[in-house]
C-alpha atoms as a PDB file:
ATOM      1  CA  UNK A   1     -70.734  55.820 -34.341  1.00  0.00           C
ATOM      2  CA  UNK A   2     -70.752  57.714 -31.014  1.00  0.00           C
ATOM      3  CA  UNK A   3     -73.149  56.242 -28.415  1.00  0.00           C
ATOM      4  CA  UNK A   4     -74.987  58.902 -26.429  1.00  0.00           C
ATOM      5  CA  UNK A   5     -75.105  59.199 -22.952  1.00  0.00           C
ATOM      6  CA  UNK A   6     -77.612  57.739 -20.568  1.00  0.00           C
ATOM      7  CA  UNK A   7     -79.321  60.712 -18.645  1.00  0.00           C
ATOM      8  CA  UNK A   8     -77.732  58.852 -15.346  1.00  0.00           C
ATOM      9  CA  UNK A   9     -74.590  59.438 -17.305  1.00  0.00           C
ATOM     10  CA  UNK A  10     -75.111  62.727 -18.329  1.00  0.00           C
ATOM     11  CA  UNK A  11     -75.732  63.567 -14.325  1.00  0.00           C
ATOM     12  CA  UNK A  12     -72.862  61.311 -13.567  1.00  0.00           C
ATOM     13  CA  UNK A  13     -70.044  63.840 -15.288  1.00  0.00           C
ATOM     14  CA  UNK A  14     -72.243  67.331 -14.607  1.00  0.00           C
ATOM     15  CA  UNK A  15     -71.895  66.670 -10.755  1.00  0.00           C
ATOM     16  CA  UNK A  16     -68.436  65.409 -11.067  1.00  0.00           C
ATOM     17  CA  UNK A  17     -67.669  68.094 -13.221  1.00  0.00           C
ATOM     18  CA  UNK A  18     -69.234  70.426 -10.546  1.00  0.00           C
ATOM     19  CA  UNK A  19     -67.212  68.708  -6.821  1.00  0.00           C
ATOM     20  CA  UNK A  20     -63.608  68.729  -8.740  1.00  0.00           C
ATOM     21  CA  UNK A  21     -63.846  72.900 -10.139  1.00  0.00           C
ATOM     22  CA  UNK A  22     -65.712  73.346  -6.619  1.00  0.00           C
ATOM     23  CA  UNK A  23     -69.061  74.671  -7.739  1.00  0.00           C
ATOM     24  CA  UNK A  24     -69.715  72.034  -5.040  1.00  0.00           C
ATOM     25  CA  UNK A  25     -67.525  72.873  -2.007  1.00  0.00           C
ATOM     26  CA  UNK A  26     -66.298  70.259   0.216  1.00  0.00           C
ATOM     27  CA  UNK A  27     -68.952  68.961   2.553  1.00  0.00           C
ATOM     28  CA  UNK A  28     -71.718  70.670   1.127  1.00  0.00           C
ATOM     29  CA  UNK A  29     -74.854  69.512   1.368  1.00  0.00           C
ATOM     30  CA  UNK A  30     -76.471  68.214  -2.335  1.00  0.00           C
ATOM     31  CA  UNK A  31     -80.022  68.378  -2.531  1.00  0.00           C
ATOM     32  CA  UNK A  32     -81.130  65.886  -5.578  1.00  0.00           C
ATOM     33  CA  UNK A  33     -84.376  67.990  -6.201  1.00  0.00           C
ATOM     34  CA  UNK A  34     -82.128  71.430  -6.766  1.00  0.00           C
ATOM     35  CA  UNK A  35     -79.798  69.285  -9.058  1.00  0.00           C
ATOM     36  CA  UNK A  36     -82.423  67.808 -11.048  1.00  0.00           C
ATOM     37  CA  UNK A  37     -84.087  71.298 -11.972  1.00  0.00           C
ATOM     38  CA  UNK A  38     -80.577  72.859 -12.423  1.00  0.00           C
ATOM     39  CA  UNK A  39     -79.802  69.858 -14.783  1.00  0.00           C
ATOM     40  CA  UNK A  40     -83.238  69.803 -16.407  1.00  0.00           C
ATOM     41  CA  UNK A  41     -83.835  66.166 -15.245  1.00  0.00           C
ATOM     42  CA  UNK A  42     -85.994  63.893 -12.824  1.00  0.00           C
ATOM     43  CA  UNK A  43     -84.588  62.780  -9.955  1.00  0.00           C
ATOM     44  CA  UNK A  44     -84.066  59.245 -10.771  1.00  0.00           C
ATOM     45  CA  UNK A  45     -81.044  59.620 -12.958  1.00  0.00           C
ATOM     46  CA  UNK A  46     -79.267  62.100 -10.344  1.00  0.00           C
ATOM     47  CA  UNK A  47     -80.180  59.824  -7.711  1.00  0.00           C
ATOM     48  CA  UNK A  48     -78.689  57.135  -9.576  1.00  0.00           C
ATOM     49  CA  UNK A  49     -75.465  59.168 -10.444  1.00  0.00           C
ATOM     50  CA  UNK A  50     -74.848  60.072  -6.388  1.00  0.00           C
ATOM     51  CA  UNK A  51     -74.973  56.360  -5.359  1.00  0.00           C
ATOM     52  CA  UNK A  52     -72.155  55.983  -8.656  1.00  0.00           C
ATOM     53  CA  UNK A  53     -70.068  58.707  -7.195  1.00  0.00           C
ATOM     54  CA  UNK A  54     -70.245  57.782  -3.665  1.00  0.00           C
ATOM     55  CA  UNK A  55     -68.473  54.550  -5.001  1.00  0.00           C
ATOM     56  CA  UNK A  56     -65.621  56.898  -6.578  1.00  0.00           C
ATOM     57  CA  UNK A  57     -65.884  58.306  -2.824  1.00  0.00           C
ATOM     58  CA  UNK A  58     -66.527  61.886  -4.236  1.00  0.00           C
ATOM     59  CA  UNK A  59     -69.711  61.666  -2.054  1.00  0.00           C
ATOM     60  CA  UNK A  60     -71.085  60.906   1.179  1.00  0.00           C
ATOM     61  CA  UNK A  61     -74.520  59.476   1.924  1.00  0.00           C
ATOM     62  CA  UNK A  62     -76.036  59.686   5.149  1.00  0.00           C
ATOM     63  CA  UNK A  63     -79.412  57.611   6.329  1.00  0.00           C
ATOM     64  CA  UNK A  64     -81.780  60.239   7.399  1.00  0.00           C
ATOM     65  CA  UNK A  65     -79.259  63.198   6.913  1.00  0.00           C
ATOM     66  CA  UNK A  66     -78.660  63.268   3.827  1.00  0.00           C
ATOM     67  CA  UNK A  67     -76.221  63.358   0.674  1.00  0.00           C
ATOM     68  CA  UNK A  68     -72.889  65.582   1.039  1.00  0.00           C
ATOM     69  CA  UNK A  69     -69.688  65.845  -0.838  1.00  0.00           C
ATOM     70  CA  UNK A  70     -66.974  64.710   0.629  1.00  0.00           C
ATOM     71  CA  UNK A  71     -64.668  66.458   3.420  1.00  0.00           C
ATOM     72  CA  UNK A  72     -60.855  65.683   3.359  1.00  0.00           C
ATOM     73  CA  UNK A  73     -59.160  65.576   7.001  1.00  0.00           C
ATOM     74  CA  UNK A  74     -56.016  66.778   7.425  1.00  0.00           C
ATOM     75  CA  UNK A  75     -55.167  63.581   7.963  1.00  0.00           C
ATOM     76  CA  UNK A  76     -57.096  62.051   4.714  1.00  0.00           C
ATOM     77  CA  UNK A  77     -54.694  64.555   2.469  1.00  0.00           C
ATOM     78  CA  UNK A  78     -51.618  63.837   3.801  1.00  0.00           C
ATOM     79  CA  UNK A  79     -52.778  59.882   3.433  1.00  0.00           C
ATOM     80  CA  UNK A  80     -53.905  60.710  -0.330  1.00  0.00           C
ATOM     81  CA  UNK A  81     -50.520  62.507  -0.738  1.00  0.00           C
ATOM     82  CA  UNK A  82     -48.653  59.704   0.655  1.00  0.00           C
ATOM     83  CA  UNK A  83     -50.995  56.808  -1.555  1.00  0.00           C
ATOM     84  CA  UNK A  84     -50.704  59.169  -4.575  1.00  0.00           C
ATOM     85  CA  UNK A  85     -46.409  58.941  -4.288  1.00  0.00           C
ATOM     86  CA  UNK A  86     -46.650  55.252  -3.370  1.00  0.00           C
ATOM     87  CA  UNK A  87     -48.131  54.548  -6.828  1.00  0.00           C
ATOM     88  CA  UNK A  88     -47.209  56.912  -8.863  1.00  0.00           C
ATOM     89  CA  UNK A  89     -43.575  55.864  -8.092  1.00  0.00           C
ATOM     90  CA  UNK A  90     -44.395  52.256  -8.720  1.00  0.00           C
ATOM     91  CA  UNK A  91     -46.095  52.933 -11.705  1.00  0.00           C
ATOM     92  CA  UNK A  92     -43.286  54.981 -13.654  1.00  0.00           C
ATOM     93  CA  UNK A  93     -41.062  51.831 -12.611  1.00  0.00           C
ATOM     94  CA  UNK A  94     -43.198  49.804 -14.017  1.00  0.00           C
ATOM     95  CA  UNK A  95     -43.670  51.455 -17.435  1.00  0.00           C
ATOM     96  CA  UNK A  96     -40.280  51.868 -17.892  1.00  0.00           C
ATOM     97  CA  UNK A  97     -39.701  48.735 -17.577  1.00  0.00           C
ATOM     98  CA  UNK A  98     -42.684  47.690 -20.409  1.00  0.00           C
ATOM     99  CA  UNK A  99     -43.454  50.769 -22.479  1.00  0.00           C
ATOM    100  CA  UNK A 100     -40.506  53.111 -22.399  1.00  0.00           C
ATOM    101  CA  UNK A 101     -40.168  53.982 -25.646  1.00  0.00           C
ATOM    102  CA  UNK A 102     -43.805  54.971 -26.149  1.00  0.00           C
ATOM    103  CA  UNK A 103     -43.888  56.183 -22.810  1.00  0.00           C
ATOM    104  CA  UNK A 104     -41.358  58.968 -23.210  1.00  0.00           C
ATOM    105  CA  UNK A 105     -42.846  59.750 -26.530  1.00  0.00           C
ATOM    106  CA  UNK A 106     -46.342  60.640 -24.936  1.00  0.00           C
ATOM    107  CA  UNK A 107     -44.593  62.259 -22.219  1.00  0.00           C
ATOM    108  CA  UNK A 108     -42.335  64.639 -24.808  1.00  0.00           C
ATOM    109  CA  UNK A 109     -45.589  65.652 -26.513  1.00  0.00           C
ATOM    110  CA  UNK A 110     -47.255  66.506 -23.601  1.00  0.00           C
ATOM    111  CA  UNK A 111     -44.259  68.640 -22.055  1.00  0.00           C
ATOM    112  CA  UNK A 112     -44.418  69.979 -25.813  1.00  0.00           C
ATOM    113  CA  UNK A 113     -48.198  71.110 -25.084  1.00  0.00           C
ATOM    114  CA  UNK A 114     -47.413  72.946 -22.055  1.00  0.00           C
ATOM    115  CA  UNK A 115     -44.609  74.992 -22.502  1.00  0.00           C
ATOM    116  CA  UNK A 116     -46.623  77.551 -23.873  1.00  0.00           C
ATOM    117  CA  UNK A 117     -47.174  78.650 -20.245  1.00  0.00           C
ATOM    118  CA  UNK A 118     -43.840  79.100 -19.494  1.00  0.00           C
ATOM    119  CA  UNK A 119     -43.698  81.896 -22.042  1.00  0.00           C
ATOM    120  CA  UNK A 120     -45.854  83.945 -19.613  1.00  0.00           C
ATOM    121  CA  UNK A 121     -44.982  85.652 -16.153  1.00  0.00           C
ATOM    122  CA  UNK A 122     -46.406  87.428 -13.318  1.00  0.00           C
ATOM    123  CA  UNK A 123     -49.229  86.738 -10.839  1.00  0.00           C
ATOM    124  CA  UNK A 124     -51.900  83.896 -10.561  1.00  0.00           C
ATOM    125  CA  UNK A 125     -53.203  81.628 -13.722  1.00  0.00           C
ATOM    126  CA  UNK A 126     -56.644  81.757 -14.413  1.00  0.00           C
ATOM    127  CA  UNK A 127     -59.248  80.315 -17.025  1.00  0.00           C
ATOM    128  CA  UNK A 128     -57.979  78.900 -19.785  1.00  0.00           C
ATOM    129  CA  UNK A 129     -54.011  78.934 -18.314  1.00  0.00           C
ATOM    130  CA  UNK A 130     -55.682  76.869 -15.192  1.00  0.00           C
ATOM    131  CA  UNK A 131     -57.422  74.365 -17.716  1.00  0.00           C
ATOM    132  CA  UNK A 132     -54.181  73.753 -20.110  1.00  0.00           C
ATOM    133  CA  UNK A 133     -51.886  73.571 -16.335  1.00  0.00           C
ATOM    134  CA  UNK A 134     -54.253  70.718 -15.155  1.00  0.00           C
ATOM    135  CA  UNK A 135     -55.227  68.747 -18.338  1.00  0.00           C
ATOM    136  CA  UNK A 136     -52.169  68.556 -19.274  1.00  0.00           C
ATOM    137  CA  UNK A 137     -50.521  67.623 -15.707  1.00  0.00           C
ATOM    138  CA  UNK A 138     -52.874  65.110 -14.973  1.00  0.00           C
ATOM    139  CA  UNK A 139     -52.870  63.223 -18.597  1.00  0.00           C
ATOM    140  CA  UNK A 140     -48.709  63.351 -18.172  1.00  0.00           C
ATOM    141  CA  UNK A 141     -49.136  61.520 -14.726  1.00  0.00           C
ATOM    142  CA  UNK A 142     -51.481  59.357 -16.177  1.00  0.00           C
ATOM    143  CA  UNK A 143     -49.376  58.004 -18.858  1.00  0.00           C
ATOM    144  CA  UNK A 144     -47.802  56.372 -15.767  1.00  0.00           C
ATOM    145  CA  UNK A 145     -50.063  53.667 -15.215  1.00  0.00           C
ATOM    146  CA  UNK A 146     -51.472  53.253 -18.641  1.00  0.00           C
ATOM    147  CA  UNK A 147     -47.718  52.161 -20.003  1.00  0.00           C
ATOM    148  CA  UNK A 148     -47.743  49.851 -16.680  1.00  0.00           C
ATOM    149  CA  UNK A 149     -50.271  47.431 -18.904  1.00  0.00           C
ATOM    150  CA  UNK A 150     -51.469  46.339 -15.337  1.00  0.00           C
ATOM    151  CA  UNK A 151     -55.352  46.758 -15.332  1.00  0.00           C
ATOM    152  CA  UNK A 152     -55.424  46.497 -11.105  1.00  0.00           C
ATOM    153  CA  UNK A 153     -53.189  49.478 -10.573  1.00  0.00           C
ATOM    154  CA  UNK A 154     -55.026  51.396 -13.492  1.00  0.00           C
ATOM    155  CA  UNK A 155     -58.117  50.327 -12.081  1.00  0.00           C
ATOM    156  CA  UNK A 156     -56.738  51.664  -8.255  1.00  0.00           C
ATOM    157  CA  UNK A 157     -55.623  54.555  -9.382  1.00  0.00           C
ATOM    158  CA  UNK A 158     -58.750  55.803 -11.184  1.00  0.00           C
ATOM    159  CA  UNK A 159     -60.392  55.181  -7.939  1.00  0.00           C
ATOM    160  CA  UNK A 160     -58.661  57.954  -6.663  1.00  0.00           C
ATOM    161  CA  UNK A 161     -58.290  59.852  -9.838  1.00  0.00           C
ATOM    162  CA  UNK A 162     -61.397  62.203  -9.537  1.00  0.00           C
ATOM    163  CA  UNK A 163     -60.920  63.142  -5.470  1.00  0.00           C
ATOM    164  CA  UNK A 164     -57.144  64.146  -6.492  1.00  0.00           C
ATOM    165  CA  UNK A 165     -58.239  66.039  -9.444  1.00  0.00           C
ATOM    166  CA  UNK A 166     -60.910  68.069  -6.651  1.00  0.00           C
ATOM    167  CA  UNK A 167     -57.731  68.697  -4.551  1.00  0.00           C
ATOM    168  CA  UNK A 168     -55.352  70.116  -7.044  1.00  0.00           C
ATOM    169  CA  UNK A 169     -58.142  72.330  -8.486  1.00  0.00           C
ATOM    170  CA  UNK A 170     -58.412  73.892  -5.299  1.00  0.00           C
ATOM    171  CA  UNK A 171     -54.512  75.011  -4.434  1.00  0.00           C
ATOM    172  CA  UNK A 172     -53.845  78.524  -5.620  1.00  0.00           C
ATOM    173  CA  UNK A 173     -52.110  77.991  -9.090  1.00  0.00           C
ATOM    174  CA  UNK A 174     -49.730  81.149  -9.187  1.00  0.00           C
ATOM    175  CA  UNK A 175     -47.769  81.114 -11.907  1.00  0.00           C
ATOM    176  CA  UNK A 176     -44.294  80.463 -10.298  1.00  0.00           C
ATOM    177  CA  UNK A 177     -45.772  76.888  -9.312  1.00  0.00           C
ATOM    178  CA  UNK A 178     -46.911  76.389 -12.636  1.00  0.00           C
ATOM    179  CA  UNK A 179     -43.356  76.957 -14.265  1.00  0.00           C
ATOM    180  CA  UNK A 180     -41.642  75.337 -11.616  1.00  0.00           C
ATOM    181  CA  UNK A 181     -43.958  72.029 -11.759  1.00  0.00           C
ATOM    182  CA  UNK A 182     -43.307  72.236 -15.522  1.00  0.00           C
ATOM    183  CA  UNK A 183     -39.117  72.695 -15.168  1.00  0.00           C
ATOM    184  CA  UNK A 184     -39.847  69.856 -12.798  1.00  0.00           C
ATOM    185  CA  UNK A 185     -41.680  67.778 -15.374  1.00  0.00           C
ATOM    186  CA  UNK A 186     -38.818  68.411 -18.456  1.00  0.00           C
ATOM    187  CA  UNK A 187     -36.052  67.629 -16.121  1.00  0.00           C
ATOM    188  CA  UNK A 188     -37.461  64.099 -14.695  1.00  0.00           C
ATOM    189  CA  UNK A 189     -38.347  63.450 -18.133  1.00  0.00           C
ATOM    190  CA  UNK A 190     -34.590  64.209 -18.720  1.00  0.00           C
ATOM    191  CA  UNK A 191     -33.518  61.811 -16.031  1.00  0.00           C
ATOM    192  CA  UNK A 192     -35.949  59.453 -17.434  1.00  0.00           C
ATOM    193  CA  UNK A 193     -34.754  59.551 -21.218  1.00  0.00           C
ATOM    194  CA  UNK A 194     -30.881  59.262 -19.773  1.00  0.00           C
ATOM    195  CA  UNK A 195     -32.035  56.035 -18.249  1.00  0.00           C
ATOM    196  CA  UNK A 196     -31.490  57.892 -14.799  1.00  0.00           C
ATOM    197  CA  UNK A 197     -34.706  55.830 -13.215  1.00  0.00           C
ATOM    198  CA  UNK A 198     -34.058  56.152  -9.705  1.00  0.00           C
ATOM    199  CA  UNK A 199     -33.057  59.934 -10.155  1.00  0.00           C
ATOM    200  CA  UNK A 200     -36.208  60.561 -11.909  1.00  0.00           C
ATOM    201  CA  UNK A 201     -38.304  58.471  -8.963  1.00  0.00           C
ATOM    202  CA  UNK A 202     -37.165  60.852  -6.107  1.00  0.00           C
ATOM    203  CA  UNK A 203     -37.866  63.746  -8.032  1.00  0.00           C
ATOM    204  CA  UNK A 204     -41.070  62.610  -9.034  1.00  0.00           C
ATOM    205  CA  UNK A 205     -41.904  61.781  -5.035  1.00  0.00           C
ATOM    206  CA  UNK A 206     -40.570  65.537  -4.083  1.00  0.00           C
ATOM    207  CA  UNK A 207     -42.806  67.029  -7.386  1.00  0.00           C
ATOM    208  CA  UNK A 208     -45.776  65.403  -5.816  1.00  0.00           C
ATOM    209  CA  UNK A 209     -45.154  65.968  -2.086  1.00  0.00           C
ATOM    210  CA  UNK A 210     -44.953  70.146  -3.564  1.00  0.00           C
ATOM    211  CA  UNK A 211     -48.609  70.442  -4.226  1.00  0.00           C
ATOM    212  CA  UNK A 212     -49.457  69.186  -0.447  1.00  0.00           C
ATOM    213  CA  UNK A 213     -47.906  71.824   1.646  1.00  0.00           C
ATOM    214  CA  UNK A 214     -49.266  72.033   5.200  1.00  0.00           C
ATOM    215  CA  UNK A 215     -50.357  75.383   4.309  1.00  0.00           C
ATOM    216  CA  UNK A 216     -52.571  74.036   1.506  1.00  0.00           C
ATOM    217  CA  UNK A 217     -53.773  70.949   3.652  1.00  0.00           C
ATOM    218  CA  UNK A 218     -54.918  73.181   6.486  1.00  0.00           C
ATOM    219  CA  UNK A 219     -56.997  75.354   3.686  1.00  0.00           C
ATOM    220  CA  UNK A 220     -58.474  72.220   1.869  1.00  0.00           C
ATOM    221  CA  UNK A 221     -59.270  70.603   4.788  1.00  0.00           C
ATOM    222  CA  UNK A 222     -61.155  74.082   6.405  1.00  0.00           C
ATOM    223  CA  UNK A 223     -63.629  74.425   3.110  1.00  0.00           C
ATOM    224  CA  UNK A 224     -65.488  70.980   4.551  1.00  0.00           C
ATOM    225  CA  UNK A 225     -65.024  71.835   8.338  1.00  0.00           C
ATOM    226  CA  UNK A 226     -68.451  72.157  10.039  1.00  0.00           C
ATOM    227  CA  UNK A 227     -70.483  69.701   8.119  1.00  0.00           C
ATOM    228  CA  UNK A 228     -72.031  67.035   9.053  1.00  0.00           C
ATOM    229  CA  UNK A 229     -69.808  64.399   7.140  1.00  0.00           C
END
């Protein structure tokens, strides 16, 4: 029997939901009586959610300012770039190691799922291309630390989980990146299935260290410039 969500719950993913497609930009200011109206509820439970998601660090709240989301640096990307390739890394190691069998069998129906958008060519992704690019992406990299059966580095990782997913929503998804990042993805998973780790761990470090270009830093970290956070 499915359990319904709490209305704090309900606020919880809708404001989420909102900061990682970037109906909420970066640094803007939320305003918990706009939110509750636009949600159709009081302001207890969104009040509730904000002090939830400033724990996830998706938000920043101020005494006597007020409650923004949050504003990546420069210097905070390239750190979350550099954290997200630390542990990632680790992680694959790791499952290998414990889970590789059912590992790579996630991992080759996933790659199975998203092939369908290398059947398609020219110009930026959009809509429903965008959602299948990302949802897919981000459950292959999860399968990382789930197959790690370590419940600290799952735990660290979804701590981080929902500011990286606000980041890669952001970079322009034209459709060259989105074939390359899936070659990319087949031929680690090649290295991986040969039993090529190491191979498969540098490529994996480079395939992450693609989406953070300077040029995409210096735009991400513009949209929150100017606020107060």
């Amino acid at each position: 029997m499915r359990i319904p969500k709490t209305l704090t719950g309900t606020a919880i993913d809708e404001i989420k939901r909102q900061i990682i497609t970037g109906d909420l930009r970066f640094g803007e200011q939320i305003v918990e009586s706009e939110l509750a109206a636009r949600f159709g509820l009081s302001k207890t439970p969104v009040r509730e959610a904000l002090l939830a998601l400033q724990k996830e660090d998706l938000v920043v709240i101020l005494p006597r300012k007020g409650t923004f989301v949050f504003a990546p640096t420069v210097r905070e990307l390239e750190r979350l770039m550099e954290t997200r390739q630390l542990i990632e890394v680790g992680a694959l190691r790791q499952a290998m190691k414990r889970n590789s069998i059912r590992l790579l069998k996630e991992m080759g129906e996933l790659l199975e799922e998203s092939y369908i958008l290398l059947d398609k060519s020219g110009g930026s992704i959009r809509g429903a291309d965008v959602e299948l690019y990302l949802r897919t992406d981000t459950d292959l990299h999860q399968l990382f630390f789930t197959h790690t059966d370590n419940p600290f580095l799952i735990s660290f990782y979804y701590r981080i989980a929902a500011q990286l997913s606000a980041v890669r929503y952001r970079l322009s998804f034209e459709r060259s990146f989105v074939h390359r990042s899936i070659i990319e993805h087949r031929e680690f998973f090649g290295d991986l299935k040969a039993g090529r780790i190491d191979e498969a761990c540098r490529n994996l470090e480079a395939h992450i260290g693609r989406c953070f270009t300077p040029d995409n830093i210096g735009r991400l970290a513009r949209e929150g410039s100017g606020t107060c956070v």
